[in-house]
PDB file of N, CA and C in Angstrom:
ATOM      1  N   UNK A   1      43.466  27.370 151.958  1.00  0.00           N
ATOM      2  CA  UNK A   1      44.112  26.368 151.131  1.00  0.00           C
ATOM      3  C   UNK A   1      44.034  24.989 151.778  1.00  0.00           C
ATOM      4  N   UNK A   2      44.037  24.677 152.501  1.00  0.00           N
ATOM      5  CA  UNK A   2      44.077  23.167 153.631  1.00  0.00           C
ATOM      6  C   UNK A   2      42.661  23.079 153.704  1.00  0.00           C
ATOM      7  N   UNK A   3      41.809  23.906 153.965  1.00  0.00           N
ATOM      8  CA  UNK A   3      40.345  23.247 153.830  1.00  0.00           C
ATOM      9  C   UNK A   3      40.155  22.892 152.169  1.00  0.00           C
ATOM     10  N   UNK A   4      40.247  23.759 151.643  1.00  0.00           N
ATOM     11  CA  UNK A   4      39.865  23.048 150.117  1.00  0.00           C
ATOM     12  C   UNK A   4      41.391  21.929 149.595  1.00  0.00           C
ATOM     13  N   UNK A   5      42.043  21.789 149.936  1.00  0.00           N
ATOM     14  CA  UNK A   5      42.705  20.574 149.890  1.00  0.00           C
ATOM     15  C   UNK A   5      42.487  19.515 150.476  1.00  0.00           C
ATOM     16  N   UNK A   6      41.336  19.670 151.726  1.00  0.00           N
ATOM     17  CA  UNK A   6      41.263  18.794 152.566  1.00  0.00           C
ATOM     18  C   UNK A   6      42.198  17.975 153.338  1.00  0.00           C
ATOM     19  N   UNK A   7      42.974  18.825 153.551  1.00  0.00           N
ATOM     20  CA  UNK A   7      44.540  18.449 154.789  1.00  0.00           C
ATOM     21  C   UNK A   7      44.247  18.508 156.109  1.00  0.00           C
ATOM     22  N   UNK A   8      42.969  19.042 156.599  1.00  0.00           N
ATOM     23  CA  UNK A   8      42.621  19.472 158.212  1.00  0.00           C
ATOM     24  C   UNK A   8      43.144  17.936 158.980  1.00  0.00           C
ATOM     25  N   UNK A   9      42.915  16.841 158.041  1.00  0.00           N
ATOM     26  CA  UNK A   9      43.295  15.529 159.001  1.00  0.00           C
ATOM     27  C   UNK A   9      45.100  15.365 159.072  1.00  0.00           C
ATOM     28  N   UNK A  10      45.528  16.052 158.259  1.00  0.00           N
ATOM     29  CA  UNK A  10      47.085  15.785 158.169  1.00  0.00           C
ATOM     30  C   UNK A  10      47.637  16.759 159.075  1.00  0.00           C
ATOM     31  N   UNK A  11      47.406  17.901 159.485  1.00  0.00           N
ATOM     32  CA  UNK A  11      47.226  19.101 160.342  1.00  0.00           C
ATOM     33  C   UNK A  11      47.368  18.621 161.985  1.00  0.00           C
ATOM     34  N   UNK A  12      46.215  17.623 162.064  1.00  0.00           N
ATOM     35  CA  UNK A  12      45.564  16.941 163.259  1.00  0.00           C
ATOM     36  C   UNK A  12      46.907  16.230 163.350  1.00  0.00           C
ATOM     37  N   UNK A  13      46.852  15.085 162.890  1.00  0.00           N
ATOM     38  CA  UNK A  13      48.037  14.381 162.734  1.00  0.00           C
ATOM     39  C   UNK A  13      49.345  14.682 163.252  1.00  0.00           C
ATOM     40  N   UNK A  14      49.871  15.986 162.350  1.00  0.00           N
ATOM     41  CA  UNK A  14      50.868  16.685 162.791  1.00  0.00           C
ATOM     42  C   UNK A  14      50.943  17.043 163.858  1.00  0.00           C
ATOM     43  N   UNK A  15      49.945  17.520 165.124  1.00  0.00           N
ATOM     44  CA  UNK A  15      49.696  18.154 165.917  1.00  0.00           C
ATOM     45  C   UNK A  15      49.603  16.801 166.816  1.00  0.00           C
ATOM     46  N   UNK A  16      49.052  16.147 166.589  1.00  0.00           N
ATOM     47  CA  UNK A  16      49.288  14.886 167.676  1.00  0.00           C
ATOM     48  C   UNK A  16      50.515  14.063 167.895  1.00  0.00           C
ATOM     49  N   UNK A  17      51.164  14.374 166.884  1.00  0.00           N
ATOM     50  CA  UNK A  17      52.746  13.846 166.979  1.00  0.00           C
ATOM     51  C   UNK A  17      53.448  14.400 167.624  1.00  0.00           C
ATOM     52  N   UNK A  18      53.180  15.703 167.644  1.00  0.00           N
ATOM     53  CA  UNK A  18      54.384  16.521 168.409  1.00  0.00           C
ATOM     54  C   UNK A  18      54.294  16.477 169.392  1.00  0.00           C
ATOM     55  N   UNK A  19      52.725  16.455 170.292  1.00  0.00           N
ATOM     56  CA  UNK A  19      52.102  15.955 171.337  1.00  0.00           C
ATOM     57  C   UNK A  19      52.978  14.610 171.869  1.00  0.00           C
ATOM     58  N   UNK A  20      52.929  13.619 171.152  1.00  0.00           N
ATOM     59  CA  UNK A  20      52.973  12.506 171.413  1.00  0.00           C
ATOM     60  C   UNK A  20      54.554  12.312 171.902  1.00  0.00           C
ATOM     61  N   UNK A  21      55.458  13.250 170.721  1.00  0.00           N
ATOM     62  CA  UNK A  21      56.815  13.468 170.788  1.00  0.00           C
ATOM     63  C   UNK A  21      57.544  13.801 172.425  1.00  0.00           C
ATOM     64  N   UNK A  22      56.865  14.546 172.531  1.00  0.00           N
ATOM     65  CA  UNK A  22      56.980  15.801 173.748  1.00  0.00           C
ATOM     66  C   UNK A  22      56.379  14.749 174.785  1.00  0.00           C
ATOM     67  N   UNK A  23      55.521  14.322 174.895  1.00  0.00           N
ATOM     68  CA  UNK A  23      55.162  13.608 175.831  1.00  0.00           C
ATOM     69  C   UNK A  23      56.348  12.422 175.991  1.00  0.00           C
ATOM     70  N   UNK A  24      56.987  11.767 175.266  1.00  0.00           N
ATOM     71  CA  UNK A  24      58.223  10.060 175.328  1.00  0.00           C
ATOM     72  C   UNK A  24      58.951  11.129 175.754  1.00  0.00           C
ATOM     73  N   UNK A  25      59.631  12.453 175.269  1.00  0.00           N
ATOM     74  CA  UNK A  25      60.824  12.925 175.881  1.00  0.00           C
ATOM     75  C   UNK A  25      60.553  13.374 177.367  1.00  0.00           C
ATOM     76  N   UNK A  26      59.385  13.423 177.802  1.00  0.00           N
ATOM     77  CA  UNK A  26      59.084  13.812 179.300  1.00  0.00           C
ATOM     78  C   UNK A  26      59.106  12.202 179.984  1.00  0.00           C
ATOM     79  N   UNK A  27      58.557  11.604 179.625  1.00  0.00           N
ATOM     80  CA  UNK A  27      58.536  10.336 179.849  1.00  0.00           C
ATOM     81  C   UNK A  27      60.086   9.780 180.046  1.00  0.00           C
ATOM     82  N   UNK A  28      60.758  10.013 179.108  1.00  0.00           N
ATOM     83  CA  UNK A  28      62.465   9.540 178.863  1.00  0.00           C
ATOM     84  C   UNK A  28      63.243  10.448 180.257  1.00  0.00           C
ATOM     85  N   UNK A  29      62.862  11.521 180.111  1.00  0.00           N
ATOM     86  CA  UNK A  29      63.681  12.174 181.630  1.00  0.00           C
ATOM     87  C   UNK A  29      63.120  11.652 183.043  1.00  0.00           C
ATOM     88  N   UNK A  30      61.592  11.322 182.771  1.00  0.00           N
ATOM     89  CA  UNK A  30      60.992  11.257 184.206  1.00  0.00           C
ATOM     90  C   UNK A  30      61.515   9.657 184.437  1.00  0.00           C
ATOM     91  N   UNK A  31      62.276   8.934 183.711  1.00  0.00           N
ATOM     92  CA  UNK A  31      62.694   7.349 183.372  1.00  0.00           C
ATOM     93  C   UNK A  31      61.177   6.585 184.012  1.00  0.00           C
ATOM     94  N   UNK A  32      60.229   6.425 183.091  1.00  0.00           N
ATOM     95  CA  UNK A  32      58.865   6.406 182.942  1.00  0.00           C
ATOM     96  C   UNK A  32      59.268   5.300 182.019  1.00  0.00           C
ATOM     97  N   UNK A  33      58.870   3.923 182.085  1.00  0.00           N
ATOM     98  CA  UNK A  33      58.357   2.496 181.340  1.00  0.00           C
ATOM     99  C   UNK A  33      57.601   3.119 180.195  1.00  0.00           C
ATOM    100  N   UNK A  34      57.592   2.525 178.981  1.00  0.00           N
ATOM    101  CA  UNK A  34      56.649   2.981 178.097  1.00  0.00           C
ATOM    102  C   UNK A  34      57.044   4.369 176.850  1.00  0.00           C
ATOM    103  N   UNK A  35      57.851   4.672 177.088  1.00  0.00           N
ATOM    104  CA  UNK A  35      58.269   5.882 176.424  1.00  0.00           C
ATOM    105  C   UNK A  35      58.268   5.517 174.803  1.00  0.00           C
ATOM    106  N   UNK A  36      59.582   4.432 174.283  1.00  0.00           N
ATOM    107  CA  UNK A  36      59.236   4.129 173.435  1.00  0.00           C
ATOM    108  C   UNK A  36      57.959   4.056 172.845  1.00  0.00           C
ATOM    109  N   UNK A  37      56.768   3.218 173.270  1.00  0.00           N
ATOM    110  CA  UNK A  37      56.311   2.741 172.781  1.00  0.00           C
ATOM    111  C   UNK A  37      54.729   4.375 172.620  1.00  0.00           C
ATOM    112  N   UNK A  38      55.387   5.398 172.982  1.00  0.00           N
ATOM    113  CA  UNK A  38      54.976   6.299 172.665  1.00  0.00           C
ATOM    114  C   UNK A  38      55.523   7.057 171.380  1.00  0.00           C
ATOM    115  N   UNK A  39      56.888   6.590 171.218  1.00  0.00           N
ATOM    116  CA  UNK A  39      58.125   7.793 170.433  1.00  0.00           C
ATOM    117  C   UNK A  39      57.401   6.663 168.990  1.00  0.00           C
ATOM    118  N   UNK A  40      56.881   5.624 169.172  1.00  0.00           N
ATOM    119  CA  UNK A  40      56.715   4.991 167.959  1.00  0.00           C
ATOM    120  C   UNK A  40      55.033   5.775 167.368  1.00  0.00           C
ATOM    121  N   UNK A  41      54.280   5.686 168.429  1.00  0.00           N
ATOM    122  CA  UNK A  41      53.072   6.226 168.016  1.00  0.00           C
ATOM    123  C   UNK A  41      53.130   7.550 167.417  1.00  0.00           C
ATOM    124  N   UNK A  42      54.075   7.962 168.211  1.00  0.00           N
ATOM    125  CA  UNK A  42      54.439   9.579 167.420  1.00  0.00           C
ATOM    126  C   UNK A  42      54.650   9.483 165.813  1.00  0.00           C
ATOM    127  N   UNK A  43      55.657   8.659 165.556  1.00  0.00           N
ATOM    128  CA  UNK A  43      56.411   8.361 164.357  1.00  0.00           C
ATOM    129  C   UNK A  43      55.625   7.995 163.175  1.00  0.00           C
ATOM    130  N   UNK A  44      54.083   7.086 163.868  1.00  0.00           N
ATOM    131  CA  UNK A  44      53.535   6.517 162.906  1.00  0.00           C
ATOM    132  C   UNK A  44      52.952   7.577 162.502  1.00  0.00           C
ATOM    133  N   UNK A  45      52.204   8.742 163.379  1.00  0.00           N
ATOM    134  CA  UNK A  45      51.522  10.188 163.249  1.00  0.00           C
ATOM    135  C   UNK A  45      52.106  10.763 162.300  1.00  0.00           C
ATOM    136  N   UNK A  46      53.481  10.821 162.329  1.00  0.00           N
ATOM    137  CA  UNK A  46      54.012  11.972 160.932  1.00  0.00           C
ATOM    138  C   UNK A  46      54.013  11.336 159.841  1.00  0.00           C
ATOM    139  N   UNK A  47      54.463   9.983 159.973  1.00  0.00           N
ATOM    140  CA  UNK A  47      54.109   8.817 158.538  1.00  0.00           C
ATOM    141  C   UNK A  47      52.899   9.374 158.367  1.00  0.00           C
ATOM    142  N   UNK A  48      51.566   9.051 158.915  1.00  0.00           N
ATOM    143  CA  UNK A  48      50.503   9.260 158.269  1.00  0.00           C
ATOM    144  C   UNK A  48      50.074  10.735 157.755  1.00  0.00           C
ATOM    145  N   UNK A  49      50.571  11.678 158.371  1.00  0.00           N
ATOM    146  CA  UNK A  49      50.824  12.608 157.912  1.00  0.00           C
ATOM    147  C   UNK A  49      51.104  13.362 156.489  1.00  0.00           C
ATOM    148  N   UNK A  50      52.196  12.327 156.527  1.00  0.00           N
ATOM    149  CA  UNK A  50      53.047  12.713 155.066  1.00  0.00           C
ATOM    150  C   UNK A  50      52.339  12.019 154.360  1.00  0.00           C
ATOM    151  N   UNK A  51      51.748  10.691 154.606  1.00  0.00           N
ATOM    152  CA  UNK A  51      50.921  10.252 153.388  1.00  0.00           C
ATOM    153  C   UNK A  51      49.495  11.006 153.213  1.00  0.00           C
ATOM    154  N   UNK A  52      48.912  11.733 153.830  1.00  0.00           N
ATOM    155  CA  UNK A  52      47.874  12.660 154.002  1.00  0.00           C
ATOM    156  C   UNK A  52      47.953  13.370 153.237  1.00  0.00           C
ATOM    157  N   UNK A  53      49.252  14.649 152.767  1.00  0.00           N
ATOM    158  CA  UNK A  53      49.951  15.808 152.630  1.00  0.00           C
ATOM    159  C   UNK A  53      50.044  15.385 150.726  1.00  0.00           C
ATOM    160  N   UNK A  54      50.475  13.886 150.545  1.00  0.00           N
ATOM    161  CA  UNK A  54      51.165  13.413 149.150  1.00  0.00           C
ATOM    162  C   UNK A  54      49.269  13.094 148.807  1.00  0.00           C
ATOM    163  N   UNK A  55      48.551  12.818 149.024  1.00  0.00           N
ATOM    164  CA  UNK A  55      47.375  12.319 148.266  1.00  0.00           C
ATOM    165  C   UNK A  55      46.737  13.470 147.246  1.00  0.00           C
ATOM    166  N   UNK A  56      46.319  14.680 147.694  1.00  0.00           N
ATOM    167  CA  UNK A  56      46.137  15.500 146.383  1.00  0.00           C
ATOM    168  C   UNK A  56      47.117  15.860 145.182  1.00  0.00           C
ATOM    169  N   UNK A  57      48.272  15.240 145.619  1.00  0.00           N
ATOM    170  CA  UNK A  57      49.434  15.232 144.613  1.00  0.00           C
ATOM    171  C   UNK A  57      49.298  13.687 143.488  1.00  0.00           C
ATOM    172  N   UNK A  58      48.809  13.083 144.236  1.00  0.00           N
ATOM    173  CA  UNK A  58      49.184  11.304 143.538  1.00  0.00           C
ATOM    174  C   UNK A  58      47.532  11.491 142.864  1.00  0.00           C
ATOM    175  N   UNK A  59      46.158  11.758 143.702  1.00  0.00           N
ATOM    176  CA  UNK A  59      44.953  11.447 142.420  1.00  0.00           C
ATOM    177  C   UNK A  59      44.421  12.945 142.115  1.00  0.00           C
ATOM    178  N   UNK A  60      45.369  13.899 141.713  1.00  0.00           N
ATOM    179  CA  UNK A  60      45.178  14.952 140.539  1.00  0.00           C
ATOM    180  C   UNK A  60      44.393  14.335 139.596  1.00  0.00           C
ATOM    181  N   UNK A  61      43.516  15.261 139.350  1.00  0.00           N
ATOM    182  CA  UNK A  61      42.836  14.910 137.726  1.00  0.00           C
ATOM    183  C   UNK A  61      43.306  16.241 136.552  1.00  0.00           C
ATOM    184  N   UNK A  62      43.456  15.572 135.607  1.00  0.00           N
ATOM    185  CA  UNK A  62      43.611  16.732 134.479  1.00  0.00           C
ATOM    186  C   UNK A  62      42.280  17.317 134.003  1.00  0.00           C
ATOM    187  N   UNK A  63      42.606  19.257 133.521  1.00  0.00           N
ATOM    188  CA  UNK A  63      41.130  19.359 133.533  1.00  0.00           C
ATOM    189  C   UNK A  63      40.716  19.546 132.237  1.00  0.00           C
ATOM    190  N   UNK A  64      41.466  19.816 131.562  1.00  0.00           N
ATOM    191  CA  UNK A  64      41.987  19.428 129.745  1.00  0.00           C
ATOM    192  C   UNK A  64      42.399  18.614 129.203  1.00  0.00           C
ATOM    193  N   UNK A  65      42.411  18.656 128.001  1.00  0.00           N
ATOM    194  CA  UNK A  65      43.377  17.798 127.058  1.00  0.00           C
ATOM    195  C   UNK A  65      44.442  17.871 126.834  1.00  0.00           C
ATOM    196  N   UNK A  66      45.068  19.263 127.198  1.00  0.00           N
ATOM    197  CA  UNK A  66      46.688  19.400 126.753  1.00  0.00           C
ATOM    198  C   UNK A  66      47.187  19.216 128.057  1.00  0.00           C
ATOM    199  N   UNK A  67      46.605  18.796 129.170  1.00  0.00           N
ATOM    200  CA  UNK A  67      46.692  18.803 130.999  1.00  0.00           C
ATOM    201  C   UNK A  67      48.144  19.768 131.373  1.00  0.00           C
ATOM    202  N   UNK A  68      46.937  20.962 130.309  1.00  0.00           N
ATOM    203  CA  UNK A  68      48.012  22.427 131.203  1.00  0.00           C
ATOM    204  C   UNK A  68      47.035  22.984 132.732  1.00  0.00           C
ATOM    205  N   UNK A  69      46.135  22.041 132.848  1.00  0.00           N
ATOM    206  CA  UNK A  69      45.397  22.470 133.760  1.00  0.00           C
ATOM    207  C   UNK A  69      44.947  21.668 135.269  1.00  0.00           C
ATOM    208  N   UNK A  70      45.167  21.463 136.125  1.00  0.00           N
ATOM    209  CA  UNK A  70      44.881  20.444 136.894  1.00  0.00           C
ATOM    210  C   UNK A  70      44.031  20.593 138.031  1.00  0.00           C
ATOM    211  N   UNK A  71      42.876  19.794 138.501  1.00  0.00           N
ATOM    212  CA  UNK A  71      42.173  19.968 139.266  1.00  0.00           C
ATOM    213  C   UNK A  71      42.853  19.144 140.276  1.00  0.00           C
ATOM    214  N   UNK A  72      42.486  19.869 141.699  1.00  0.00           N
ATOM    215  CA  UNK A  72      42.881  18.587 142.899  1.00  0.00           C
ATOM    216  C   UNK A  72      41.937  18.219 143.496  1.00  0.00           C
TER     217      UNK A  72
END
């Protein structure tokens, strides 16, 4: 389902955030400069994410006329 939706980049995404997440909270205990400006890169990762996740939802095409049918 994610390959033929083509989500593998929202997947990635997801997976680099949590990365990124996990990395500011190691950073935040080790009191390491810079943390923030990791916890933001994280943040932007799941933003893009979620806008990744919403795109086969927003340019659906109908595959009929009565659009009981929908292609993604």
């Amino acid at each position: 389902m994610i390959k033929h939706l083509k989500l593998t980049k929202a997947i990635v995404a997801i997976a680099l955030g949590i990365v990124a997440l996990i990395a500011a909270k190691v950073m935040e205990d080790s009191k390491i400069d810079g943390n923030q400006v990791v916890l933001a890169i994280s943040g932007v990762l799941f933003i893009a994410a979620a806008l990744i996740f919403l795109c086969p939802i927003i340019f659906a095409k109908k595959a009929d006329k009565d659009g009981k049918k929908v292609e993604l």
